[in-house]
C-alpha atoms as a PDB file:
ATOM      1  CA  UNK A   1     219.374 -34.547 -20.049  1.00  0.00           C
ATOM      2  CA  UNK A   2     217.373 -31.545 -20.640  1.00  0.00           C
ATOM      3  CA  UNK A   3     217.730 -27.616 -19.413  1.00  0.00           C
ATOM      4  CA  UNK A   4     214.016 -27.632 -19.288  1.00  0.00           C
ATOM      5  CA  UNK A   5     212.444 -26.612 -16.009  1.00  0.00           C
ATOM      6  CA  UNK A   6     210.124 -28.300 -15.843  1.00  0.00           C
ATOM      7  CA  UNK A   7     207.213 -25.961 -16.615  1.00  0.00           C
ATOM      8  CA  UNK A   8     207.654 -25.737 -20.217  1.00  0.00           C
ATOM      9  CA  UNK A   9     207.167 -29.723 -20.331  1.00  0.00           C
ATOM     10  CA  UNK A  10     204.306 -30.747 -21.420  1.00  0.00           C
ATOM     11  CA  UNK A  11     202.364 -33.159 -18.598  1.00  0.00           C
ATOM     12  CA  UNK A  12     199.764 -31.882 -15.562  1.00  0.00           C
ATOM     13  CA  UNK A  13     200.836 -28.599 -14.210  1.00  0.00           C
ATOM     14  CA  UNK A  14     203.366 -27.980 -10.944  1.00  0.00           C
ATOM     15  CA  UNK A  15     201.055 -27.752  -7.948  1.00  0.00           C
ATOM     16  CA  UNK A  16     201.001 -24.000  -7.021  1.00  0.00           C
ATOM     17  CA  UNK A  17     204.555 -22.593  -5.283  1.00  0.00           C
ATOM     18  CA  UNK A  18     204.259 -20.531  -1.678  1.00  0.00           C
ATOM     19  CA  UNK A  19     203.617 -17.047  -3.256  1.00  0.00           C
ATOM     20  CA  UNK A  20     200.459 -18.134  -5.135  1.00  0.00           C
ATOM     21  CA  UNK A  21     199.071 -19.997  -2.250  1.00  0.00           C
ATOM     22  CA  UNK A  22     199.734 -16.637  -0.292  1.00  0.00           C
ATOM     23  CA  UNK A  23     199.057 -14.241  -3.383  1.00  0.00           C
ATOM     24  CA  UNK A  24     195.400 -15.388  -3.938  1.00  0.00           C
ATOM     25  CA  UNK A  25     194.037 -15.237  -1.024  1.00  0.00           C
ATOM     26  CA  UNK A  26     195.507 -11.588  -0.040  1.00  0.00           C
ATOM     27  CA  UNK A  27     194.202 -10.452  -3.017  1.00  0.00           C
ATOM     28  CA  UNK A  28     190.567 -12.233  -2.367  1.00  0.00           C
ATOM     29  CA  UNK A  29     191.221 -10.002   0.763  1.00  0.00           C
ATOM     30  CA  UNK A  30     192.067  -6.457  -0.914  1.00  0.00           C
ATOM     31  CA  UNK A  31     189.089  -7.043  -3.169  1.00  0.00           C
ATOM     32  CA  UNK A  32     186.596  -7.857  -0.475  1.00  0.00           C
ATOM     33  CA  UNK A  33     188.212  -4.752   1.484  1.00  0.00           C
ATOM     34  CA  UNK A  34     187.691  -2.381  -1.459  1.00  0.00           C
ATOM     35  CA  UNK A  35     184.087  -3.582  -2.192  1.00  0.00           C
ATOM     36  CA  UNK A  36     183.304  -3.724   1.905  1.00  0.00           C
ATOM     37  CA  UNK A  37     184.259   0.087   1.927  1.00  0.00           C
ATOM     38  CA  UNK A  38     182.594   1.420  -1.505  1.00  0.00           C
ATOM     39  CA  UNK A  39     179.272  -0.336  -0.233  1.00  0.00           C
ATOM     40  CA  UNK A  40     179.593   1.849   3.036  1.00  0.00           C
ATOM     41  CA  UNK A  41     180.245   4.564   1.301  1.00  0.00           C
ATOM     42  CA  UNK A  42     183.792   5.268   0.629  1.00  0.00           C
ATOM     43  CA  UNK A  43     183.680   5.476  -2.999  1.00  0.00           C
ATOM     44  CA  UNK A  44     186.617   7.486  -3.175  1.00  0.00           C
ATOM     45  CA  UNK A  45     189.304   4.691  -1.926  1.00  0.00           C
ATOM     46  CA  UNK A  46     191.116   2.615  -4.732  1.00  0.00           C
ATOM     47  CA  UNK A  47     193.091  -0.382  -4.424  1.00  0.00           C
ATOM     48  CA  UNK A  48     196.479   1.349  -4.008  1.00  0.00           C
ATOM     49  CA  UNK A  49     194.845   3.539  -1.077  1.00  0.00           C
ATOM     50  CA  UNK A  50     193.963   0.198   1.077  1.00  0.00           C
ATOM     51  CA  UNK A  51     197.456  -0.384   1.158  1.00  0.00           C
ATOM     52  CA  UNK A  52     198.507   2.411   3.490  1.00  0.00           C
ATOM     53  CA  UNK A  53     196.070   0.762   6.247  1.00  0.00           C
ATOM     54  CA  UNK A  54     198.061  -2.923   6.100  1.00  0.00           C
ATOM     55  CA  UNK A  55     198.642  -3.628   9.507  1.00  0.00           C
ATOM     56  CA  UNK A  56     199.252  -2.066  11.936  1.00  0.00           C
ATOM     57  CA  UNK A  57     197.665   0.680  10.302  1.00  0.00           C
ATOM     58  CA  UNK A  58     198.554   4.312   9.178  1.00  0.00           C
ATOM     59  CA  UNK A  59     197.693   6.028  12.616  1.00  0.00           C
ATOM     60  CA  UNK A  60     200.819   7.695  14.715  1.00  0.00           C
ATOM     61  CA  UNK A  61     202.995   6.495  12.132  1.00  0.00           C
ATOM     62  CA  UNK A  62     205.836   8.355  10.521  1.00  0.00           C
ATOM     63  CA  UNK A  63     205.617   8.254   6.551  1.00  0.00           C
ATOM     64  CA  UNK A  64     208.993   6.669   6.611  1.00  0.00           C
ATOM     65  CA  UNK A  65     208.080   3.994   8.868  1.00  0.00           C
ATOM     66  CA  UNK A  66     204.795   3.121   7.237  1.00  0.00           C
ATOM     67  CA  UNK A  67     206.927   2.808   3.903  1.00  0.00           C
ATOM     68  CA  UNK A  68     208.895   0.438   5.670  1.00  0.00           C
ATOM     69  CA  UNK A  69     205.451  -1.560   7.045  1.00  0.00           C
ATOM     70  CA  UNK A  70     204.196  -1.241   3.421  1.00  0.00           C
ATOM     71  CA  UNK A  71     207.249  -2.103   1.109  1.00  0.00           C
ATOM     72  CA  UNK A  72     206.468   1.165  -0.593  1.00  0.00           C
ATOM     73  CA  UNK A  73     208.809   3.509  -1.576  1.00  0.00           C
ATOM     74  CA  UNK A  74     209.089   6.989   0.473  1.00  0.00           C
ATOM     75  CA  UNK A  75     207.854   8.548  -2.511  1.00  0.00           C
ATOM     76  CA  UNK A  76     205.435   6.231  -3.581  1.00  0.00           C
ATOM     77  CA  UNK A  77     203.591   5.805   0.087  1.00  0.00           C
ATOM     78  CA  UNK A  78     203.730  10.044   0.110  1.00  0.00           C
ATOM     79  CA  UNK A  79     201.690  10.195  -3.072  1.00  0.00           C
ATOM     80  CA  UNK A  80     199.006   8.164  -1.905  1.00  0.00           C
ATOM     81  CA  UNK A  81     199.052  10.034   1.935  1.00  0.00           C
ATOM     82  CA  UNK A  82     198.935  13.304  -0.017  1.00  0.00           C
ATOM     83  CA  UNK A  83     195.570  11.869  -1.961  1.00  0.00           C
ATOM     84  CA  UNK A  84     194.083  10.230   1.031  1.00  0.00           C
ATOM     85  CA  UNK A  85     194.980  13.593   2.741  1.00  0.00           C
ATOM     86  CA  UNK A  86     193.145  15.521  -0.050  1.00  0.00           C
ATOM     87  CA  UNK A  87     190.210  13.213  -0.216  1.00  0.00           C
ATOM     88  CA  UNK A  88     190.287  13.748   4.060  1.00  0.00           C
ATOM     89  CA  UNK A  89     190.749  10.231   5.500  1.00  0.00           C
ATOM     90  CA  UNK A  90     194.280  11.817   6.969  1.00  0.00           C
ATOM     91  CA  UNK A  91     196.372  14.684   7.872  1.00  0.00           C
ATOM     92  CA  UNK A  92     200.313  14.740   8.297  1.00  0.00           C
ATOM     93  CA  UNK A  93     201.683  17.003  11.486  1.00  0.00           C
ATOM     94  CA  UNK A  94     205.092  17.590  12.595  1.00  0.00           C
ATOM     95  CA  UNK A  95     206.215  15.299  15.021  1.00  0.00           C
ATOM     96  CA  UNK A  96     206.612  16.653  18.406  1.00  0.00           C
ATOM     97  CA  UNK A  97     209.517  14.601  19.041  1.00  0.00           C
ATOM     98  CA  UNK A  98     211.644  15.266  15.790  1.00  0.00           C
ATOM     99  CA  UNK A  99     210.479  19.109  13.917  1.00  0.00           C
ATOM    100  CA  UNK A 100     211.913  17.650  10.810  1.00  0.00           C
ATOM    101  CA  UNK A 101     209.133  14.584  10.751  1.00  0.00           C
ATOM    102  CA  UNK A 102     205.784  14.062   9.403  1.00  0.00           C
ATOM    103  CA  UNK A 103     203.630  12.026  11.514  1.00  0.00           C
ATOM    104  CA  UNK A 104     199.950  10.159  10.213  1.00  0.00           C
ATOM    105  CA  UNK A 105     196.952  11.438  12.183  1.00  0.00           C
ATOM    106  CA  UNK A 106     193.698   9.907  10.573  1.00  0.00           C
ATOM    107  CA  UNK A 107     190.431  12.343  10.616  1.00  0.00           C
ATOM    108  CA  UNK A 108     187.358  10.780  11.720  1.00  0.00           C
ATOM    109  CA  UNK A 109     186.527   9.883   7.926  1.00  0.00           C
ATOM    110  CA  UNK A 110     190.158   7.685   8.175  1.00  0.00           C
ATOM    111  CA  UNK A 111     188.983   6.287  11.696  1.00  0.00           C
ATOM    112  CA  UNK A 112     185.935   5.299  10.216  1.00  0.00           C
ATOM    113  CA  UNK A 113     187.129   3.800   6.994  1.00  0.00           C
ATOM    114  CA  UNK A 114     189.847   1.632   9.450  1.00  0.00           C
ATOM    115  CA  UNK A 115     186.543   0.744  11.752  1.00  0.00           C
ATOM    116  CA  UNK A 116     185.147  -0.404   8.231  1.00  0.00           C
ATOM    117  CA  UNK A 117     188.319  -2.332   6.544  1.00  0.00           C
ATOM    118  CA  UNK A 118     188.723  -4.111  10.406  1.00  0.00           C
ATOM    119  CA  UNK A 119     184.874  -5.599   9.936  1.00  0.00           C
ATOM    120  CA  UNK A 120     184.946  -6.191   6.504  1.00  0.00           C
ATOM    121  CA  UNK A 121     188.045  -8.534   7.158  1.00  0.00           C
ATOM    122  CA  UNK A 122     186.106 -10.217  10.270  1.00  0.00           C
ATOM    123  CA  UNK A 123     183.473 -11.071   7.489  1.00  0.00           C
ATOM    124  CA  UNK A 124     186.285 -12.884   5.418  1.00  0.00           C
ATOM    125  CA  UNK A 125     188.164 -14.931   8.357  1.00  0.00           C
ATOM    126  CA  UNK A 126     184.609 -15.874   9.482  1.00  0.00           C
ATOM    127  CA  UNK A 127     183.791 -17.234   6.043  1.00  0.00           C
ATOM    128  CA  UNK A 128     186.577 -18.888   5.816  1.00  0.00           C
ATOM    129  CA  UNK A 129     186.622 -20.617   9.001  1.00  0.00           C
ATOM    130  CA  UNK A 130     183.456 -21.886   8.706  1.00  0.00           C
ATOM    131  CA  UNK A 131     184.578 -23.488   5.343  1.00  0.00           C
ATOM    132  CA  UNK A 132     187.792 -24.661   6.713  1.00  0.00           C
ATOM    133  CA  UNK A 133     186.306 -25.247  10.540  1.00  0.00           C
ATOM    134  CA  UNK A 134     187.501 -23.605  13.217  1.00  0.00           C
ATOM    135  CA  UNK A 135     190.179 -26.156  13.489  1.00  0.00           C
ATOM    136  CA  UNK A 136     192.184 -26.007  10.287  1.00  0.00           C
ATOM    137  CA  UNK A 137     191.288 -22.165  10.024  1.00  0.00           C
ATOM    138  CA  UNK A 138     193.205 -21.326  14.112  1.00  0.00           C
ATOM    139  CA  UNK A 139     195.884 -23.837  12.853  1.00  0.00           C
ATOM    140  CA  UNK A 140     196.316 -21.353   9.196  1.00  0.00           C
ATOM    141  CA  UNK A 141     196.099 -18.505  11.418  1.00  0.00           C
ATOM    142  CA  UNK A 142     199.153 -19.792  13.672  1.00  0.00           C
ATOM    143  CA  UNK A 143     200.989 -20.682  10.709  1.00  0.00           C
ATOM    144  CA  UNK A 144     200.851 -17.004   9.294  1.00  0.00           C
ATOM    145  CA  UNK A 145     201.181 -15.417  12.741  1.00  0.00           C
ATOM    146  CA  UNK A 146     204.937 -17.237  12.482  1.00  0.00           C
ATOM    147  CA  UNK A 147     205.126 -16.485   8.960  1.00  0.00           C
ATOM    148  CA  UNK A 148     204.609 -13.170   9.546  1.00  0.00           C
ATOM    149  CA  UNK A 149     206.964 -12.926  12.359  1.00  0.00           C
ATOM    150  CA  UNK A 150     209.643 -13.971  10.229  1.00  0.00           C
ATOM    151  CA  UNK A 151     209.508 -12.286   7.129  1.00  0.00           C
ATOM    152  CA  UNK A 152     208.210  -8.565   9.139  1.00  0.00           C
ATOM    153  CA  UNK A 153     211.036  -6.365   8.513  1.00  0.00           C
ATOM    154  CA  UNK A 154     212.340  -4.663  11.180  1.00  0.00           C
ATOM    155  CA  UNK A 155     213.603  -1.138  11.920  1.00  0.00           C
ATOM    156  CA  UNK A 156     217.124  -2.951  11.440  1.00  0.00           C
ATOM    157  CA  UNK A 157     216.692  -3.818   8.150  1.00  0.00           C
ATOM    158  CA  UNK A 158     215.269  -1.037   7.428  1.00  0.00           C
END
């Protein structure tokens, strides 16, 4: 009886686990996202920077909270706000309801780049359900919608 797992055998490879079947096509995403928003014009934005609009987006949100939303560090999300700030897609103001909190407002330049990343991403699902038909494509998105409901984390788990 071998220790092997199995991938070190030689023989056709393992068919592809969960995370690559999720992996690629995010990242098919991202790229498309990045290109969509340097060919209109936001040549500024790198890969690291689309992450901060994930959904729901950075708008209203408190930096702590959209670390949460992005599975960022605090101080890893701030970095990037404080470039996207400097670059002017956003501003951080104290939060009316708590003087010790930031909250995200985006500047019209942000508004515009999330106006941009939300077509861009319209392009993609419409590619891909015509390639998949609008059968198989509304049964993947249903799929994902629960997906995504289970694995969101919460302020809880926070």
């Amino acid at each position: 009886m071998s220790l092997s797992s199995g991938f070190t055998e030689s023989g056709p490879a393992p068919p592809p686990l969960i995370g690559a079947l999720l992996r690629v096509p995010w990242e098919t995403v991202r790229e498309r996202m990045l290109d969509g928003l340097h060919d209109r014009g936001f040549t500024d934005l790198v890969a690291a920077h689309v992450d901060v609009w994930r959904y729901p987006g950075p708008e209203n949100q408190r930096p702590s909270e959209l670390a949460t939303q992005t599975r960022m560090t605090k101080q890893a999300l701030n970095y990037l706000l404080g470039q996207l700030e400097q670059l002017g897609y956003l501003t951080r103001v104290t939060d009316r309801d708590d003087q010790r909190s930031k909250r995200v407002r985006l500047t019209p330049r942000g508004h515009a780049a999330t106006r941009a990343i939300y077509e861009i991403v319209q392009e993609v699902e419409a590619e891909w359900e015509r390639q998949l038909g609008p059968r198989k494509f509304g049964q993947l998105r249903r799929l994902l919608t629960q997906l995504y409901t289970i694995t969101t984390p919460t302020n809880d788990q926070a």
